[in-house]
C-alpha atoms as a PDB file:
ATOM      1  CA  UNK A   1      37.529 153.669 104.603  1.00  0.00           C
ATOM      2  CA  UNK A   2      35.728 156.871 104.093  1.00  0.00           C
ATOM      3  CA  UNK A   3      37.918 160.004 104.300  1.00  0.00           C
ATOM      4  CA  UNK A   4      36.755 161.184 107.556  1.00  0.00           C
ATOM      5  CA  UNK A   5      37.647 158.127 109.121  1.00  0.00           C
ATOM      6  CA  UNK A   6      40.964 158.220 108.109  1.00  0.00           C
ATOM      7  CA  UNK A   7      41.375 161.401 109.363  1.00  0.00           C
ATOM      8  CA  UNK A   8      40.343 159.906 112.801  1.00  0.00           C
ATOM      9  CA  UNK A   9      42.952 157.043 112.464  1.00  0.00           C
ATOM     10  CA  UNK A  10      45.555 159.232 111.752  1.00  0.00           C
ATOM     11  CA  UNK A  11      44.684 161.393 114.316  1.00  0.00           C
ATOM     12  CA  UNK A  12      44.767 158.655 117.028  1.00  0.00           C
ATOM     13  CA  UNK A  13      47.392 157.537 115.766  1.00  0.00           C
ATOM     14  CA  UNK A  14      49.637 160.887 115.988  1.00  0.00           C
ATOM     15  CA  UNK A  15      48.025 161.503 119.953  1.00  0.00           C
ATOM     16  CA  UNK A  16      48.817 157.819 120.683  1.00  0.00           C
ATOM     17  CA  UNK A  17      52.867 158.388 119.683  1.00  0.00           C
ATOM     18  CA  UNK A  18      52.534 161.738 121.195  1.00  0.00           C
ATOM     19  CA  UNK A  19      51.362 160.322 124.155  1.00  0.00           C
ATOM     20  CA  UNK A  20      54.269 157.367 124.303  1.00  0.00           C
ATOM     21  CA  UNK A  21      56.630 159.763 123.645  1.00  0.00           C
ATOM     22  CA  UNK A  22      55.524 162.142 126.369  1.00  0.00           C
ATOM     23  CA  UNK A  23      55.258 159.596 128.648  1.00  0.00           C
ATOM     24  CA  UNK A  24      59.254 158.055 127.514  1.00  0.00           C
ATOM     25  CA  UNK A  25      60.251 162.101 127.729  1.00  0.00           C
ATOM     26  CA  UNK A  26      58.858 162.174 131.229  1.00  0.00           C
ATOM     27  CA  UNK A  27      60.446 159.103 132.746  1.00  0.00           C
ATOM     28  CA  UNK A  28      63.677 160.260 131.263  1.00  0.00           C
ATOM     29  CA  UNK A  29      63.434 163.654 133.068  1.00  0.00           C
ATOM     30  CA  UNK A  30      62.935 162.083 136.345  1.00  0.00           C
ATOM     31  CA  UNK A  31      65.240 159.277 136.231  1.00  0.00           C
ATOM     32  CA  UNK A  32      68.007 162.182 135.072  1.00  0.00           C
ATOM     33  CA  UNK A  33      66.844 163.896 138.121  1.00  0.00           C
ATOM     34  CA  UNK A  34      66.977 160.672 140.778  1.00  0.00           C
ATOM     35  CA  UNK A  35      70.528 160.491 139.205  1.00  0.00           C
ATOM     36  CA  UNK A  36      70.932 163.952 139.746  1.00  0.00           C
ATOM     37  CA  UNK A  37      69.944 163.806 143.398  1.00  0.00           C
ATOM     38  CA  UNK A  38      71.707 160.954 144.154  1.00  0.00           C
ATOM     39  CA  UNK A  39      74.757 162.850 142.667  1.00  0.00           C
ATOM     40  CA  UNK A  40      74.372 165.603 145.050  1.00  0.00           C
ATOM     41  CA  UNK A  41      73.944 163.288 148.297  1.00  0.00           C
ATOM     42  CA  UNK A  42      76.948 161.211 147.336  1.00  0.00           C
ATOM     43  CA  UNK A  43      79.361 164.595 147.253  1.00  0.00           C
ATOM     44  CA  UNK A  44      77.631 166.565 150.299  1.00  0.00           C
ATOM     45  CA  UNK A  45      80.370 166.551 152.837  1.00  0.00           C
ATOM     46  CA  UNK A  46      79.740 164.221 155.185  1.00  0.00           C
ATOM     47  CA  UNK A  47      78.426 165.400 158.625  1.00  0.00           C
ATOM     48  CA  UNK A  48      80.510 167.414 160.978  1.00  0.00           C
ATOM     49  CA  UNK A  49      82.273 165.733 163.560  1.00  0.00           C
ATOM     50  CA  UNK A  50      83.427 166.987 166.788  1.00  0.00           C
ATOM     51  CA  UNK A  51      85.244 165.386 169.532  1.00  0.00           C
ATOM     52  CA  UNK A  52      82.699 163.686 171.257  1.00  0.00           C
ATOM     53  CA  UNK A  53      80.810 162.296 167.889  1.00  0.00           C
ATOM     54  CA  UNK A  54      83.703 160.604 166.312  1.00  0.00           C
ATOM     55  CA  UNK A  55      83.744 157.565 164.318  1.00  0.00           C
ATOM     56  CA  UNK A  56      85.153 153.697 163.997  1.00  0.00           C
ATOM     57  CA  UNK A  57      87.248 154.387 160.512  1.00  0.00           C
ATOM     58  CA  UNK A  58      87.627 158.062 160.992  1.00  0.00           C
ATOM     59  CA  UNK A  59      91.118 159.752 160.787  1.00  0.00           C
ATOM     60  CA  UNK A  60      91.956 162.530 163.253  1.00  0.00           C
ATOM     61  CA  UNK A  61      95.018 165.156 162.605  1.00  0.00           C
ATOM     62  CA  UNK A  62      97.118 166.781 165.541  1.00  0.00           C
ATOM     63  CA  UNK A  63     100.098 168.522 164.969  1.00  0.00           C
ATOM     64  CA  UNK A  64     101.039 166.399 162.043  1.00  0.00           C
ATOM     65  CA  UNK A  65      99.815 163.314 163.217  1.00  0.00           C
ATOM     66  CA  UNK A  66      97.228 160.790 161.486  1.00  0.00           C
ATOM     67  CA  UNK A  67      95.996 158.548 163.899  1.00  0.00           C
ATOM     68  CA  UNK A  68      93.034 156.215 162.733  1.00  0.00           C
ATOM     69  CA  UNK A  69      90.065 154.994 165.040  1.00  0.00           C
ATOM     70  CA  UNK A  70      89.983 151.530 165.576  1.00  0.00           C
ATOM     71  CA  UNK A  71      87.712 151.335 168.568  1.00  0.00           C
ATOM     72  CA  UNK A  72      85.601 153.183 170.952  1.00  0.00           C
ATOM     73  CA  UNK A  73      84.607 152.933 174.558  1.00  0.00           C
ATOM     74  CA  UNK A  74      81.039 155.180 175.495  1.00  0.00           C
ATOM     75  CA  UNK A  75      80.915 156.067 179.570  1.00  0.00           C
ATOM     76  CA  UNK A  76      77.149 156.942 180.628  1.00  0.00           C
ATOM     77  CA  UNK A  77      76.633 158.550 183.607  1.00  0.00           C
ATOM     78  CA  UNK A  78      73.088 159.763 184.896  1.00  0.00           C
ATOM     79  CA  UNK A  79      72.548 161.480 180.859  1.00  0.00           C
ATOM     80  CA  UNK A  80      76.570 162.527 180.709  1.00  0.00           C
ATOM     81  CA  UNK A  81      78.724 161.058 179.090  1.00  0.00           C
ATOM     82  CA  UNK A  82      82.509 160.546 178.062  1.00  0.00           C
ATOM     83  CA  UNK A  83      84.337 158.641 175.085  1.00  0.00           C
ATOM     84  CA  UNK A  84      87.440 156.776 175.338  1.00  0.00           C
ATOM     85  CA  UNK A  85      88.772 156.272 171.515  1.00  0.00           C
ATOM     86  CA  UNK A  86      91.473 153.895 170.755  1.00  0.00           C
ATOM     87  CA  UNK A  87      93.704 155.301 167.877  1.00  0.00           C
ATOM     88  CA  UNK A  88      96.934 153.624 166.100  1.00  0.00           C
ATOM     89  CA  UNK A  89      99.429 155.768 164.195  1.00  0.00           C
ATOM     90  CA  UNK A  90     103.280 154.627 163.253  1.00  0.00           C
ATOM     91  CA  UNK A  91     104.239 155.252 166.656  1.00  0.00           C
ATOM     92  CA  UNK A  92     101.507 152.394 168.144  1.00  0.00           C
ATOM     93  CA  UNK A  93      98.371 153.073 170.504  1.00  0.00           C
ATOM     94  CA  UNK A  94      97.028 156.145 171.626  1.00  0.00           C
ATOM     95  CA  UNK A  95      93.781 157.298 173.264  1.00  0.00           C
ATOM     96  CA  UNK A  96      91.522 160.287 172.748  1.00  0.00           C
ATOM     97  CA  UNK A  97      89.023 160.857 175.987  1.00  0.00           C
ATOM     98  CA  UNK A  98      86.316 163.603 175.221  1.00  0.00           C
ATOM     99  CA  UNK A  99      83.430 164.385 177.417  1.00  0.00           C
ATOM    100  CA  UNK A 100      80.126 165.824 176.389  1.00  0.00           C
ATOM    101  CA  UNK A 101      79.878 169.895 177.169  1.00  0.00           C
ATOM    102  CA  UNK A 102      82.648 170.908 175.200  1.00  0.00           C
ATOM    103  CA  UNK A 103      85.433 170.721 177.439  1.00  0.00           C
ATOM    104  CA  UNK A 104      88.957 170.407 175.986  1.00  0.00           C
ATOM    105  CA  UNK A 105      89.947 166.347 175.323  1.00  0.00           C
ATOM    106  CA  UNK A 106      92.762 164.774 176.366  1.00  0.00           C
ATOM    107  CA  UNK A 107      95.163 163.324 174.180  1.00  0.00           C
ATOM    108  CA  UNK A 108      96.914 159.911 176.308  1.00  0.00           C
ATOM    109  CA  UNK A 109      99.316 156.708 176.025  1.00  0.00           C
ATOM    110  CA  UNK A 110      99.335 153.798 177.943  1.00  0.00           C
ATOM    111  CA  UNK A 111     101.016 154.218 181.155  1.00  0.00           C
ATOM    112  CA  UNK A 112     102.183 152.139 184.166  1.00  0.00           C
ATOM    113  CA  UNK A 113     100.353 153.306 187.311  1.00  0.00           C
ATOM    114  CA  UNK A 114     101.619 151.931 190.502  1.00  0.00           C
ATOM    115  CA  UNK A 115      99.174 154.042 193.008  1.00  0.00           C
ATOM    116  CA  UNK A 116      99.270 152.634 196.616  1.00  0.00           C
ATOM    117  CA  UNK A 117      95.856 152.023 197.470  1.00  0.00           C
ATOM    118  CA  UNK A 118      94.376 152.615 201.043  1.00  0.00           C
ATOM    119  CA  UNK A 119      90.615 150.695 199.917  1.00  0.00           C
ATOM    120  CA  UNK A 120      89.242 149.975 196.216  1.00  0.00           C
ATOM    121  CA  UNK A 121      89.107 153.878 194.514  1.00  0.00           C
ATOM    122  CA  UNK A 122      92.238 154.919 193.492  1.00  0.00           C
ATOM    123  CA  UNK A 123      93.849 157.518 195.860  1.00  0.00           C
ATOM    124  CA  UNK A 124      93.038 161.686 195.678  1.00  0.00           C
ATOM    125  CA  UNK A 125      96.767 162.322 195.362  1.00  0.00           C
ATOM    126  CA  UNK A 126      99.056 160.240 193.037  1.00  0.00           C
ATOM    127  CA  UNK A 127     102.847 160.585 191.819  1.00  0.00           C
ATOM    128  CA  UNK A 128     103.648 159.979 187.913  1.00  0.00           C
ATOM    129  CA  UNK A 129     106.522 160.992 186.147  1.00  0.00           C
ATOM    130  CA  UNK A 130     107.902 162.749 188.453  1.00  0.00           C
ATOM    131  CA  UNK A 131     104.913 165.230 188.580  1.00  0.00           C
ATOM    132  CA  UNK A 132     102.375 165.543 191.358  1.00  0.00           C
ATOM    133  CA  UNK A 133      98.536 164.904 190.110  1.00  0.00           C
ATOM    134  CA  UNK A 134      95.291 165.577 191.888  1.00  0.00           C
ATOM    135  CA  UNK A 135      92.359 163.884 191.511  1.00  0.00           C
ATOM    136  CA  UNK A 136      89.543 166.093 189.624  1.00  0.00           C
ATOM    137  CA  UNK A 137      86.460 163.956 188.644  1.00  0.00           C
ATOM    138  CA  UNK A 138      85.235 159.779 189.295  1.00  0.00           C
ATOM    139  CA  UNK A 139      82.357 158.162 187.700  1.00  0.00           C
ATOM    140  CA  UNK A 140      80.865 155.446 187.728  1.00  0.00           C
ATOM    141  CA  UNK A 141      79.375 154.505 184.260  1.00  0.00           C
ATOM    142  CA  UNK A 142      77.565 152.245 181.767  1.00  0.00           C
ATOM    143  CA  UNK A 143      80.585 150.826 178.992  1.00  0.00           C
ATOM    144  CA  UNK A 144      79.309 150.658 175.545  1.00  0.00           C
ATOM    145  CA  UNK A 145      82.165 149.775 173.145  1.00  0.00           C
ATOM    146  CA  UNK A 146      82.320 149.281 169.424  1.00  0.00           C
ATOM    147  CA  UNK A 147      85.405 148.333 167.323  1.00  0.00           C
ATOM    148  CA  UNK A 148      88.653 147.229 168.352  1.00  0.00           C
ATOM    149  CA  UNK A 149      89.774 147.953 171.438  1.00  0.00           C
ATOM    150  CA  UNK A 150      92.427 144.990 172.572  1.00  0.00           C
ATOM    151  CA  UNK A 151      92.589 143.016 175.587  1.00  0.00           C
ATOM    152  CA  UNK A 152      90.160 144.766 177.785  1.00  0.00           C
ATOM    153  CA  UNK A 153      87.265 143.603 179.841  1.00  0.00           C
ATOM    154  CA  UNK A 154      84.119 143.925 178.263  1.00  0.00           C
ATOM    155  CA  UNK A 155      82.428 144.483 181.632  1.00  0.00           C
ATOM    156  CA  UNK A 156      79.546 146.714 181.732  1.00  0.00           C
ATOM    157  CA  UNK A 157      80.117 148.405 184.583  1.00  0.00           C
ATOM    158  CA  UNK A 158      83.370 150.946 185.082  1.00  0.00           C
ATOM    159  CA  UNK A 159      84.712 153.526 187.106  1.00  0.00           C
ATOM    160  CA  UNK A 160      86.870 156.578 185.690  1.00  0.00           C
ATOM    161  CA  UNK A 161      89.232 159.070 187.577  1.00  0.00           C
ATOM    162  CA  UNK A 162      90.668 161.904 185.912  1.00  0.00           C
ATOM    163  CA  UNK A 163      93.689 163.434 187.676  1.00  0.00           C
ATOM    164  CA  UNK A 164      95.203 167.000 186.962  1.00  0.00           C
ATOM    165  CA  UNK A 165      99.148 167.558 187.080  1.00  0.00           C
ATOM    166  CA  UNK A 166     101.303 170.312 186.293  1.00  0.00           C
ATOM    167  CA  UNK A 167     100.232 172.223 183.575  1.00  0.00           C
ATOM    168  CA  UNK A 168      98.400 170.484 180.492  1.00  0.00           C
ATOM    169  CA  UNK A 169      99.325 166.886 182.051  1.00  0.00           C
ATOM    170  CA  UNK A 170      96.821 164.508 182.396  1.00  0.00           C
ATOM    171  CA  UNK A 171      95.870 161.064 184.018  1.00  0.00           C
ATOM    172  CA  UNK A 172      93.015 159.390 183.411  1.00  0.00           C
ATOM    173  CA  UNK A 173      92.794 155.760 185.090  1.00  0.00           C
ATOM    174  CA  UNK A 174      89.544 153.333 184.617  1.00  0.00           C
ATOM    175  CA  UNK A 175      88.878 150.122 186.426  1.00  0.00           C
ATOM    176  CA  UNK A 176      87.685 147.714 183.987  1.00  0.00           C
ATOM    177  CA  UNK A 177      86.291 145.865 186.675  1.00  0.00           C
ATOM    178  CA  UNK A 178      89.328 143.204 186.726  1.00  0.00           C
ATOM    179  CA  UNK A 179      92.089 145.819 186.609  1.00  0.00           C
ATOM    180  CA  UNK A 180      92.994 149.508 186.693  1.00  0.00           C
ATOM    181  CA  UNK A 181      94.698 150.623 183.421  1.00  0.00           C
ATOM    182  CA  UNK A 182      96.328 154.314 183.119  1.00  0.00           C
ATOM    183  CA  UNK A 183      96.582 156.697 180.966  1.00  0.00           C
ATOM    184  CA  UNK A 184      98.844 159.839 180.774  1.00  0.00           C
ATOM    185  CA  UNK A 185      99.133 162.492 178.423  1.00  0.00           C
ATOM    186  CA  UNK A 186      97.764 166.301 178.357  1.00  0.00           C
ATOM    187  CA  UNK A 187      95.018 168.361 177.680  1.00  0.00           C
ATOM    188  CA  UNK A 188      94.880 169.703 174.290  1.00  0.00           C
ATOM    189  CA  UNK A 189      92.949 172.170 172.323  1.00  0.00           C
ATOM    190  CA  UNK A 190      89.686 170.857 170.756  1.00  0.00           C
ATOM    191  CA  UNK A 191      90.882 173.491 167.803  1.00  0.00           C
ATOM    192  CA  UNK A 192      93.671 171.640 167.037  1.00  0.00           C
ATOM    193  CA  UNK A 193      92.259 168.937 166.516  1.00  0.00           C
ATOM    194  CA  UNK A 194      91.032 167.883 162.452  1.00  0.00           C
ATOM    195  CA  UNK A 195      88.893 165.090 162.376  1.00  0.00           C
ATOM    196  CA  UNK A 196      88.193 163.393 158.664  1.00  0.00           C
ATOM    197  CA  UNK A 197      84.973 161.037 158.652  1.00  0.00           C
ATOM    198  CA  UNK A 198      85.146 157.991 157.049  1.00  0.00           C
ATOM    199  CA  UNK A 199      83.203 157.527 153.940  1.00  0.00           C
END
């Protein structure tokens, strides 16, 4: 080989492994920074959830409380809406209703609801607990339900009443389509309420 030439080899040969090791240098850098992004997504705190966007898994605080979400029941009415959501702590089953427009929910537990009933609604006026309640709000509504909610009708159709008693207390009673099922409890602060999302 004539000097010159060499020079050329070696010369292509030095931009060819500066090339490869760009090129190594480079994919290095941006796999560092997918792993870096995918870092950052994994610890962003998750989205915020309020009482009408809470989720199957979720855990929500009140007053000391940790009730998990098991299963919830979506009432659509003409672009409104409501959720039912069935929660379990130590002390068994509870409920959570929220309705869209920021509204206080209710916090509830099963309860026996002997109304006597003049036709098929449930009457304006009913006695529980020794309290007096009057009717507030019916609906009739779409049912979308995910998760576990136990032995209820999965009809598609339902109608909900929500009663007002003395004070805070609350009713809330839905026909299922098969039966009516109550619900009694009080109105609580939205405030008080600390919801953690499931991961």
């Amino acid at each position: 080989y004539s000097p010159p030439t060499m020079e050329l080899l070696v010369l292509g040969l030095v931009a060819g492994i500066g090339f490869a090791s760009y090129a190594l240098w480079h994919k290095a850098r941006r796999d560092e920074g997918d792993a870096h992004a995918a870092e950052r997504k994994r610890l962003i705190a998750p989205a915020e959830r309020s009482p009408t966007t809470i989720q199957v898994g979720d855990v929500v605080q009140h007053l000391g409380s940790d009730f998990l979400v098991e299963g919830i029941v979506t009432f659509s009415e003409d672009g409104r809406g409501a959720r039912l959501y069935r929660l379990f702590d130590d002390g068994g089953e509870r409920f959570l209703y929220a309705k869209a427009g920021g509204s206080d929910p209710l916090l509830l537990a099963p309860a026996a609801f002997s109304a006597e009933q003049g036709g098929s609604d449930p009457p304006e006026t009913v006695q529980h607990a020794g309290g007096a309640y009057r009717q507030t709000a019916r609906a009739q509504a779409s049912a979308i339900r995910v998760g576990q909610l136990g032995a209820r009708k999965h009809g598609d159709r339902v109608r909900v009443f929500e009663y007002a008693g003395p004070g805070p207390a609350r009713l809330l009673v839905v026909d299922w389509g098969d039966k009516l099922e109550a619900f009694a409890g009080e109105r609580i602060l939205a405030s008080a309420l600390e919801i953690l999302p499931a991961r």
